[in-house]
Protein backbone atom coordinates (compact mmCIF):
# COMPACT_ATOMS: atom_id res chain seq x y z
CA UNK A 1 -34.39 -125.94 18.12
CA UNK A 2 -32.76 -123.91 15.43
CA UNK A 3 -32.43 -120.15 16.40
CA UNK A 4 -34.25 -117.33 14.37
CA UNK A 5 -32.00 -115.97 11.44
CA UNK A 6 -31.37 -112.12 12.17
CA UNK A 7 -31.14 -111.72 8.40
CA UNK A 8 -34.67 -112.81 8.35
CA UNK A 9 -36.79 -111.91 11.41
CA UNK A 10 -37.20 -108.41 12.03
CA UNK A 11 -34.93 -107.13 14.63
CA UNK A 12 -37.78 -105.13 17.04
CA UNK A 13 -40.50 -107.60 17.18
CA UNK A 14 -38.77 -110.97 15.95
CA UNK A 15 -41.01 -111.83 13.25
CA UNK A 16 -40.41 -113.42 9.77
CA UNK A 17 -40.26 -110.29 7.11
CA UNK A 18 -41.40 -110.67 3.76
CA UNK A 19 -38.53 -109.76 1.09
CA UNK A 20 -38.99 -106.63 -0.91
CA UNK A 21 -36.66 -105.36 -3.65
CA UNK A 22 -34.65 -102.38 -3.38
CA UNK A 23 -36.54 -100.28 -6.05
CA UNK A 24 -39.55 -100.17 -3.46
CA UNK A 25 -37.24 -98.49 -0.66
CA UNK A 26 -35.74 -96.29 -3.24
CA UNK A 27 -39.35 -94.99 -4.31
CA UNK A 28 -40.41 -94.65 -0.39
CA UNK A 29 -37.54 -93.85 1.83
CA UNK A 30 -37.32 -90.40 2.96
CA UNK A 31 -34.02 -88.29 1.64
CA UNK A 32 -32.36 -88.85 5.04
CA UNK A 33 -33.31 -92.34 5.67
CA UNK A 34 -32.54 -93.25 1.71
CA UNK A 35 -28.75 -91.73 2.16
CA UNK A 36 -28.56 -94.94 4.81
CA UNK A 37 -29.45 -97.23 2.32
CA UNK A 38 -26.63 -99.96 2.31
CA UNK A 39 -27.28 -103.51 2.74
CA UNK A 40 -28.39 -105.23 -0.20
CA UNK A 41 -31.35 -107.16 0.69
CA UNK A 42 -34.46 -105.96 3.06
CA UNK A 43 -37.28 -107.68 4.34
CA UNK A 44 -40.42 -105.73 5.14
CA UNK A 45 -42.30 -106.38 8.85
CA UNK A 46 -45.98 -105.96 8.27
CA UNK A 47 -46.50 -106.12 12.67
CA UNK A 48 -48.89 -103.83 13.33
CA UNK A 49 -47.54 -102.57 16.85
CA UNK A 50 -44.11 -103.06 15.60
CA UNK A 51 -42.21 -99.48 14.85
CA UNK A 52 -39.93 -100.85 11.99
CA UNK A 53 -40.94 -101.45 8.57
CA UNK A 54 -38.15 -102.15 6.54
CA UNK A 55 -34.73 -104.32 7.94
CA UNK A 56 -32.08 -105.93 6.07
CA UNK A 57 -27.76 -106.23 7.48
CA UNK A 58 -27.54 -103.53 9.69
CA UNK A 59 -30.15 -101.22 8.34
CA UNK A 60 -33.41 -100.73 9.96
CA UNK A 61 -35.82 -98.61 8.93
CA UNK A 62 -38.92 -97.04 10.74
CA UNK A 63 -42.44 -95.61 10.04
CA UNK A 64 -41.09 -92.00 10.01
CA UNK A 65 -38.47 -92.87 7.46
CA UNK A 66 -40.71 -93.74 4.68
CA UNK A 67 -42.85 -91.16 2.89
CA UNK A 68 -46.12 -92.45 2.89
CA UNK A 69 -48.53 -93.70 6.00
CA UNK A 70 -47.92 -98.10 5.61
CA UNK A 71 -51.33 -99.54 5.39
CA UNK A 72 -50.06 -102.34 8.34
CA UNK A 73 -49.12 -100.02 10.55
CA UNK A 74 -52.03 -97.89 10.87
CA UNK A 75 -54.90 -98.28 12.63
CA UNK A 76 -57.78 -99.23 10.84
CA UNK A 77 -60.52 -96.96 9.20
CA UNK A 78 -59.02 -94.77 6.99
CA UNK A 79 -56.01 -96.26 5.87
CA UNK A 80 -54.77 -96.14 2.22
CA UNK A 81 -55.38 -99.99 0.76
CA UNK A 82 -54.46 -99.58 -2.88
CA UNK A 83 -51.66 -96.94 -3.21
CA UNK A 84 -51.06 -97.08 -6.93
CA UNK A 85 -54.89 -95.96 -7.58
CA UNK A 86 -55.49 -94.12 -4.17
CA UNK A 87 -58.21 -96.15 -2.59
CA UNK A 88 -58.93 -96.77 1.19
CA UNK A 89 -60.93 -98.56 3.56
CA UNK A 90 -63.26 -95.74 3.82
CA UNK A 91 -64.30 -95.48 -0.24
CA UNK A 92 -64.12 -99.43 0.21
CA UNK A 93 -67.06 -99.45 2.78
CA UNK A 94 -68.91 -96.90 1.27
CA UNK A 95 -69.41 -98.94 -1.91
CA UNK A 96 -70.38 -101.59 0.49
CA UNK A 97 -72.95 -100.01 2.65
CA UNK A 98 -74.45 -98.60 -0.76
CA UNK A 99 -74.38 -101.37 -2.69
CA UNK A 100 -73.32 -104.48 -1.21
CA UNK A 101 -70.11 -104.79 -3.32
CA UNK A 102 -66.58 -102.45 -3.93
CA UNK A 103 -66.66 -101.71 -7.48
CA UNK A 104 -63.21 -100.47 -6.09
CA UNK A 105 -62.09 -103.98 -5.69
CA UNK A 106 -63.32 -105.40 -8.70
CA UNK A 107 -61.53 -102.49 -10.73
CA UNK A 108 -58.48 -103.01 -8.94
CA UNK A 109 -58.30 -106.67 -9.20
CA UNK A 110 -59.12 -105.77 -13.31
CA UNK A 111 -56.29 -103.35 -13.39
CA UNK A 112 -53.63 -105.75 -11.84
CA UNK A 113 -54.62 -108.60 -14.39
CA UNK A 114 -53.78 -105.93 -17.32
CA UNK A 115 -50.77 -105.40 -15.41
CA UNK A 116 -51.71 -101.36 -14.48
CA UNK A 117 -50.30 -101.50 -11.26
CA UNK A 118 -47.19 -100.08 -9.52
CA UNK A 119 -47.11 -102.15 -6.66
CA UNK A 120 -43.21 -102.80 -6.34
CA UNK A 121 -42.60 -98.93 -6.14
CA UNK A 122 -46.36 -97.35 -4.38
CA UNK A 123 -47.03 -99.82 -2.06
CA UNK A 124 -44.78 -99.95 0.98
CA UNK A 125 -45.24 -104.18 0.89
CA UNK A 126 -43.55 -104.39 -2.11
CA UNK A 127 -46.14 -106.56 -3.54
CA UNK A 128 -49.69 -106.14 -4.58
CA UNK A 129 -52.21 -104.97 -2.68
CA UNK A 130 -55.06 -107.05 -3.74
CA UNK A 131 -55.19 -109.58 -0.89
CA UNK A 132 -55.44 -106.43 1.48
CA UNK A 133 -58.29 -104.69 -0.83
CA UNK A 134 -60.15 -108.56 -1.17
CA UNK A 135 -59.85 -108.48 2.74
CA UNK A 136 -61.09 -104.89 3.58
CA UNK A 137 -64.13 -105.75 1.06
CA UNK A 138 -65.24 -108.85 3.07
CA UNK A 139 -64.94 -106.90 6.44
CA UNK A 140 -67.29 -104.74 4.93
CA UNK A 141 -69.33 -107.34 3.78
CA UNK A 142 -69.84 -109.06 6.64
CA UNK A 143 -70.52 -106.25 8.37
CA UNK A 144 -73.24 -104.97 5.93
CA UNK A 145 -74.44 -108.47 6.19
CA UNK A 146 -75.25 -108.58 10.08
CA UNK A 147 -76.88 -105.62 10.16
């Protein structure tokens, strides 16, 4: 059995992190935490009850080093889903319980096929949101739906 690469698997919880590109840590680090900033690739740990978000060499970087509340991380409800257009679960559900869709979704998912999206420097993934959104919307759905 081939041991877990460090360079890959974060170094809290152990599991695989998905790469992200520098420009996203620049745009969300905090001041302090962005004067750390030295190895040149980072992975991102989307574990929920995991405290780090961002790893890569020696650096390791936690929930209260980056600037914005990481949609993974945070219990559910509330959270921020789409950062580049502000949208959470909340306005997500509401469109659902009044109308058995998310016209938030469908605009989003519009506005990422123009290419309207910051997702590389809002979202703390480093890649677009839309699979989160698309999954909030059928929670909601199905909940609507066994009512």
């Amino acid at each position: 059995q081939v041991a877990p690469d460090r360079d890959v698997t974060c170094p809290e919880c152990g599991r695989t992190g998905r790469k992200v590109g520098r420009i996203t840590l620049k745009a969300l680090l905090r001041p302090a935490a962005l004067e750390r900033l030295a190895a040149d690739e980072h992975r991102f740990c989307a574990t929920a009850s995991c405290d780090v978000v961002y790893f890569g060499g020696a650096d390791v970087f936690r929930r209260e080093d980056v600037g914005v509340a990481v949609f993974q991380k945070q219990p559910e409800g509330g959270r921020t889903v789409c950062y580049c257009l502000a949208v959470s679960e909340d306005t997500i559900r509401s469109e659902v319980d009044a109308t058995g869709r998310s016209a938030s979704a469908e605009r989003i998912k519009a506005l990422v096929q123009a290419e309207r999206c910051a997702c590389e420097v809002r979202n703390p993934q480093g890649t677009c949101c839309l699979g989160n959104v698309t999954a909030v919307a059928k929670s909601a759905e199905v909940t609507v739906a066994s009512r």
